[in-house]
C-alpha atoms as a PDB file:
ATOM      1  CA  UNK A   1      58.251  23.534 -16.096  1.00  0.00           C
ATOM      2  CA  UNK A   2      58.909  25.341 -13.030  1.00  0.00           C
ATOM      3  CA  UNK A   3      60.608  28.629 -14.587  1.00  0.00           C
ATOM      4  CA  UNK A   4      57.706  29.081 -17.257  1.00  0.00           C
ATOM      5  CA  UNK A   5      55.084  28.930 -14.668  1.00  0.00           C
ATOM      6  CA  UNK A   6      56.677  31.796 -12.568  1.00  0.00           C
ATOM      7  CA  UNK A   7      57.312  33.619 -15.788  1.00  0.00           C
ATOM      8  CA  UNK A   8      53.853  33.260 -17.426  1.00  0.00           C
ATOM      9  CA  UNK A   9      52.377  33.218 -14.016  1.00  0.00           C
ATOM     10  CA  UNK A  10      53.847  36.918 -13.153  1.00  0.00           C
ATOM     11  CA  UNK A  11      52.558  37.527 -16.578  1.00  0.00           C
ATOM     12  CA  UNK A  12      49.287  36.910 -15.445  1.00  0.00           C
ATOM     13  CA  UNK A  13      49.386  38.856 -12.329  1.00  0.00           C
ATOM     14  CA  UNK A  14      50.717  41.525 -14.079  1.00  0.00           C
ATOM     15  CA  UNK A  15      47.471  41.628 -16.650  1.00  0.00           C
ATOM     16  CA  UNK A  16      45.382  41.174 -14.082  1.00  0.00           C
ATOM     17  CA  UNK A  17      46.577  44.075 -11.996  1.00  0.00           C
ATOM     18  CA  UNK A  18      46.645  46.004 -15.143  1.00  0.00           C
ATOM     19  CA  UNK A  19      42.863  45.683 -16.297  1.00  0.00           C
ATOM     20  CA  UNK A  20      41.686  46.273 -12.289  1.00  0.00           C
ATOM     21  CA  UNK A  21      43.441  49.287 -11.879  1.00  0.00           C
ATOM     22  CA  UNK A  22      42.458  50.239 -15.263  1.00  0.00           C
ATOM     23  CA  UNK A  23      38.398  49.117 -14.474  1.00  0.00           C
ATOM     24  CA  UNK A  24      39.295  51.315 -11.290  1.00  0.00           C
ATOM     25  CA  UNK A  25      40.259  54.208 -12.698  1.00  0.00           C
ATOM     26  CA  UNK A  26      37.617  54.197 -14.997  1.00  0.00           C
ATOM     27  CA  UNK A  27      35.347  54.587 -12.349  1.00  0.00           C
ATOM     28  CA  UNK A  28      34.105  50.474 -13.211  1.00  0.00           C
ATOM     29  CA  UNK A  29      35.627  48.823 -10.681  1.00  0.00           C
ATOM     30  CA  UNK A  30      32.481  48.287  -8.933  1.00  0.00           C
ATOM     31  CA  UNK A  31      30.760  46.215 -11.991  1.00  0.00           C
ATOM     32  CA  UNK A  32      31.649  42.761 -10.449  1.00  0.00           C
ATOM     33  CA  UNK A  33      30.448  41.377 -14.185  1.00  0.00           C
ATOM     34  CA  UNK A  34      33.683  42.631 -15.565  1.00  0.00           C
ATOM     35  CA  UNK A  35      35.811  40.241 -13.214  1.00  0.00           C
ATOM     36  CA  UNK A  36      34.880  37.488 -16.167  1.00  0.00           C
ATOM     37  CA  UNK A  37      37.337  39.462 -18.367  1.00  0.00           C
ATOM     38  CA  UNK A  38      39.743  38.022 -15.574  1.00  0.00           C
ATOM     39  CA  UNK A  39      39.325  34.498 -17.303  1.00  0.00           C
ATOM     40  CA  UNK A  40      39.791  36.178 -20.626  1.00  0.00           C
ATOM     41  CA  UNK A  41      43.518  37.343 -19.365  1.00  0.00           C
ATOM     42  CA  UNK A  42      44.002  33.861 -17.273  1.00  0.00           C
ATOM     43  CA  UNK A  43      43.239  31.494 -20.430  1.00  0.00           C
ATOM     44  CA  UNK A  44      45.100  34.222 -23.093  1.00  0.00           C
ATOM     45  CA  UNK A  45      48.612  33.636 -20.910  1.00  0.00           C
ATOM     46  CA  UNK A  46      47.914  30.057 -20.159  1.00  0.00           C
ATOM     47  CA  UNK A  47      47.576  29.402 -24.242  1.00  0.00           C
ATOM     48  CA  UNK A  48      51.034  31.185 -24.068  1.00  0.00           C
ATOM     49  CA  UNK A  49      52.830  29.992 -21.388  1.00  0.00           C
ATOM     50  CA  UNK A  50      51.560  25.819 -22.842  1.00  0.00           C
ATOM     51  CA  UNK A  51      52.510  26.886 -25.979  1.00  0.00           C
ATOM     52  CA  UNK A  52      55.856  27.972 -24.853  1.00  0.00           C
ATOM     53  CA  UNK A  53      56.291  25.465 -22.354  1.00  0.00           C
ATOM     54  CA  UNK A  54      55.409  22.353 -25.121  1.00  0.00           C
ATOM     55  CA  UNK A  55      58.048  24.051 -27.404  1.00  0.00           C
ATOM     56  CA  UNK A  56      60.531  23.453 -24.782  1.00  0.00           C
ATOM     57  CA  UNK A  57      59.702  20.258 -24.204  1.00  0.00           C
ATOM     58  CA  UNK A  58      57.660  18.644 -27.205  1.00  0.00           C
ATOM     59  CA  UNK A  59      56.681  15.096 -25.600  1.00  0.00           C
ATOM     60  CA  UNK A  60      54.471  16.047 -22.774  1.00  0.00           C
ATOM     61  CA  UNK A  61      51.416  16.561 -25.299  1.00  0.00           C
ATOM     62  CA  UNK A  62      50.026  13.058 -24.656  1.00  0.00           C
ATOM     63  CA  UNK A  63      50.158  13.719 -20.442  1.00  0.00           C
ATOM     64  CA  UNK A  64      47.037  15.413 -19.756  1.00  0.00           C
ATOM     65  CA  UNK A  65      47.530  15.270 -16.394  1.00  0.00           C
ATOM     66  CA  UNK A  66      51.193  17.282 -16.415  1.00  0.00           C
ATOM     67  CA  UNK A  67      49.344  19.900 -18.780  1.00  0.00           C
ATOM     68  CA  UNK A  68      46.677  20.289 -16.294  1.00  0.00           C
ATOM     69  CA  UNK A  69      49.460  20.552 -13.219  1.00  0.00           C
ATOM     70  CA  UNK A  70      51.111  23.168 -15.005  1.00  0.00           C
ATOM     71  CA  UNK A  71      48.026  25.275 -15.819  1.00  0.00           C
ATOM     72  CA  UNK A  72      47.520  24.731 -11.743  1.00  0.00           C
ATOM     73  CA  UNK A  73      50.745  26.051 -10.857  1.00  0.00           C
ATOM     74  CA  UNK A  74      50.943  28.701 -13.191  1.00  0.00           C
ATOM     75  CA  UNK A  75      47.337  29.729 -12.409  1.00  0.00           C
ATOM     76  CA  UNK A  76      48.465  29.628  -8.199  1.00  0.00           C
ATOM     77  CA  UNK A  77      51.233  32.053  -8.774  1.00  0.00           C
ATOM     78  CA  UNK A  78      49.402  34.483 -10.634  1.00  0.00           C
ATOM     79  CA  UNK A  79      46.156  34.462  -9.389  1.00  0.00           C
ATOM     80  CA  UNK A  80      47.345  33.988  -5.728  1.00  0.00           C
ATOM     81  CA  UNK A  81      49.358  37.042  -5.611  1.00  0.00           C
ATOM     82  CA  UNK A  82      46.254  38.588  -7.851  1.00  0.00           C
ATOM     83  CA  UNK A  83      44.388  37.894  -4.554  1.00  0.00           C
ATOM     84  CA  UNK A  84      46.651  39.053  -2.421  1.00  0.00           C
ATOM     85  CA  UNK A  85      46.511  42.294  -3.783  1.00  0.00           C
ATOM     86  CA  UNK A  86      42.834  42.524  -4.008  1.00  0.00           C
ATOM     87  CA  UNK A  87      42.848  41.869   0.217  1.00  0.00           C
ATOM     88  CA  UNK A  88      45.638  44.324   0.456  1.00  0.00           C
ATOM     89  CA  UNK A  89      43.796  46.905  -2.397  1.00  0.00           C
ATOM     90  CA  UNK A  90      40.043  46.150  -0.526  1.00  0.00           C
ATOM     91  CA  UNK A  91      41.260  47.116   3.251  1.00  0.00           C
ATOM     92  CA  UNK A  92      42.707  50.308   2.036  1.00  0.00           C
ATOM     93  CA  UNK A  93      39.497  50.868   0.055  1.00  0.00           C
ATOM     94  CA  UNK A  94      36.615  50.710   2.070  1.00  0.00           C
ATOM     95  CA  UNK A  95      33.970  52.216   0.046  1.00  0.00           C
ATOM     96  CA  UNK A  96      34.987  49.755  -2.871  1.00  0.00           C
ATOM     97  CA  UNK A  97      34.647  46.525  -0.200  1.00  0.00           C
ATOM     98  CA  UNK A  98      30.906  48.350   0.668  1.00  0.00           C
ATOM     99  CA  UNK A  99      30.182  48.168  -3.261  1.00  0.00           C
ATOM    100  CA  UNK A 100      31.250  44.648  -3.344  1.00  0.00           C
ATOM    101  CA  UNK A 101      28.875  43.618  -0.254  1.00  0.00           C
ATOM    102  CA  UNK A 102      25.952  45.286  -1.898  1.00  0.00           C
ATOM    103  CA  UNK A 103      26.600  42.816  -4.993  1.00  0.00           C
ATOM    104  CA  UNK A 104      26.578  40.281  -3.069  1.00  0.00           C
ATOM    105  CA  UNK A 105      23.580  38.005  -1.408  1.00  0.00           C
ATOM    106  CA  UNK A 106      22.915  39.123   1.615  1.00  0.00           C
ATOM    107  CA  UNK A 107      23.635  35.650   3.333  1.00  0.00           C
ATOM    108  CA  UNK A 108      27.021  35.994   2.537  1.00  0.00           C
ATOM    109  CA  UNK A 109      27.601  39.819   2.256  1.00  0.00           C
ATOM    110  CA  UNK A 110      27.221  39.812   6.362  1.00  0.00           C
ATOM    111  CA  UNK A 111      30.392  37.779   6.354  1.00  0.00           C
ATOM    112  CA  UNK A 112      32.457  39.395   3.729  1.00  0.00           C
ATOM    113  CA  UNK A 113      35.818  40.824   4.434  1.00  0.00           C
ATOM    114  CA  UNK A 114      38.552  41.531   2.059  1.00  0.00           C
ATOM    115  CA  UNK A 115      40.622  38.322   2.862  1.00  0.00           C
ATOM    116  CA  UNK A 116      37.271  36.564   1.900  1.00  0.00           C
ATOM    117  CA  UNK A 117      37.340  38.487  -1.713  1.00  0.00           C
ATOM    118  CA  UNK A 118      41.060  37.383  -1.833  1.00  0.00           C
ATOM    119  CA  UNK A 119      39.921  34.019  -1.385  1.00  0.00           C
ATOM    120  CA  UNK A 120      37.511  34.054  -3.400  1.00  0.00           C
ATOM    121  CA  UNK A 121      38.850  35.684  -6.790  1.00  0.00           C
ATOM    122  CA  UNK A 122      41.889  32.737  -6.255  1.00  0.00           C
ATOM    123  CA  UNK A 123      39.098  30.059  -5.642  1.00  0.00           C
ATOM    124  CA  UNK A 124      37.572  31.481  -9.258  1.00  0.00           C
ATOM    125  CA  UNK A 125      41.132  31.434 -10.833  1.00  0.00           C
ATOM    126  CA  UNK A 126      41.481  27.624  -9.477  1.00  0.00           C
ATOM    127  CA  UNK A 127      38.531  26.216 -11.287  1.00  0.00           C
ATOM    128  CA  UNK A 128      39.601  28.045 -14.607  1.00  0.00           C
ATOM    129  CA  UNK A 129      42.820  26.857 -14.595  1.00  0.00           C
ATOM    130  CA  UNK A 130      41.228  23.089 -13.997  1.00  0.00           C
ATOM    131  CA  UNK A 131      39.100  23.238 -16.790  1.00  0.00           C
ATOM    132  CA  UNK A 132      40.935  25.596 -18.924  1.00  0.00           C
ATOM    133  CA  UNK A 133      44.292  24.073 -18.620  1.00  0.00           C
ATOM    134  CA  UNK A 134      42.743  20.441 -19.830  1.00  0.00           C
ATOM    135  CA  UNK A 135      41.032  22.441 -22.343  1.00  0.00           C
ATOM    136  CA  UNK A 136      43.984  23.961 -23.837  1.00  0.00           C
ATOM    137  CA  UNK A 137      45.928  21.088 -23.783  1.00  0.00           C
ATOM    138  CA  UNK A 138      43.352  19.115 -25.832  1.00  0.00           C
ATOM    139  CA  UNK A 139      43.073  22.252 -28.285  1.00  0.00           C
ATOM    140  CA  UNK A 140      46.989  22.716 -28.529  1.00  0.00           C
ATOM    141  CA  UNK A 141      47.616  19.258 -28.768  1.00  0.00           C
ATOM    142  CA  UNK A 142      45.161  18.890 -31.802  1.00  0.00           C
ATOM    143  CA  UNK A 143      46.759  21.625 -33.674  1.00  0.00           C
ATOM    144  CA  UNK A 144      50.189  20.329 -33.088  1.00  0.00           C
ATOM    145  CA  UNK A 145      49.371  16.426 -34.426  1.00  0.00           C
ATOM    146  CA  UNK A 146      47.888  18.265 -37.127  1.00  0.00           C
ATOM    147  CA  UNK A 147      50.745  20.440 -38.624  1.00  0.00           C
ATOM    148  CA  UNK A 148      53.265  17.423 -38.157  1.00  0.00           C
END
């Protein structure tokens, strides 16, 4: 399970990076709405890396709990180094951090720091790889009992 999760899960950083720098160089990286494409690119590699991962090893469908744990762990590697960046990205880009304050409520925005947004964009990733991976597991399972 292990060496799918690091693969799919540098996958995922990878994509992540990819559309932020992209969004960045577009001159979008301030639209905060756009960080929901983020789940788009989280769920897309999760459906892979289950799909690939259930291939390997066909009778973990009916475990919802190991589909779930795998979703977690491939989620924490790369959305955790996806947040690391951002912190690293956001104190070398100061105007960008300034942009992300205004967006936010001002009862939090007098506390934000980039370690905070770090934090934060992992703590989003978390939650989406809870629900999502159960999801996905229900959804790939179905398809599977149906083609046998």
């Amino acid at each position: 399970m292990l060496k799918f999760a690091i693969r799919y899960g540098m996958l995922m950083f990878a994509g992540l990076v990819v559309f932020f720098l992209l969004m960045y160089l577009l001159g979008l990286s301030d639209v905060v709405e756009l960080r929901y494409f983020n789940l788009v690119i989280q769920l897309g590699v999760l459906w892979l890396a289950m799909r690939a991962w259930l291939r390997d090893q066909p009778g973990h469908f009916d475990n919802y709990s190991e589909g779930v744990a795998f979703s977690l762990v491939c989620s924490g590697i790369g959305a955790g180094a996806f947040g690391i960046f951002m912190t690293l990205f956001l104190y070398g880009n100061q105007s960008l951090m300034a942009s992300i304050k205004a967006h936010t409520p001002p009862v939090l925005a007098d506390h934000l720091n980039p370690g905070m947004v770090g934090v934060f964009t992992f703590s989003e990733a978390v939650v989406a790889a809870l629900i999502g991976g159960y999801v996905l597991i229900r959804v790939i399972e179905a398809r599977y009992y149906r083609s046998v």
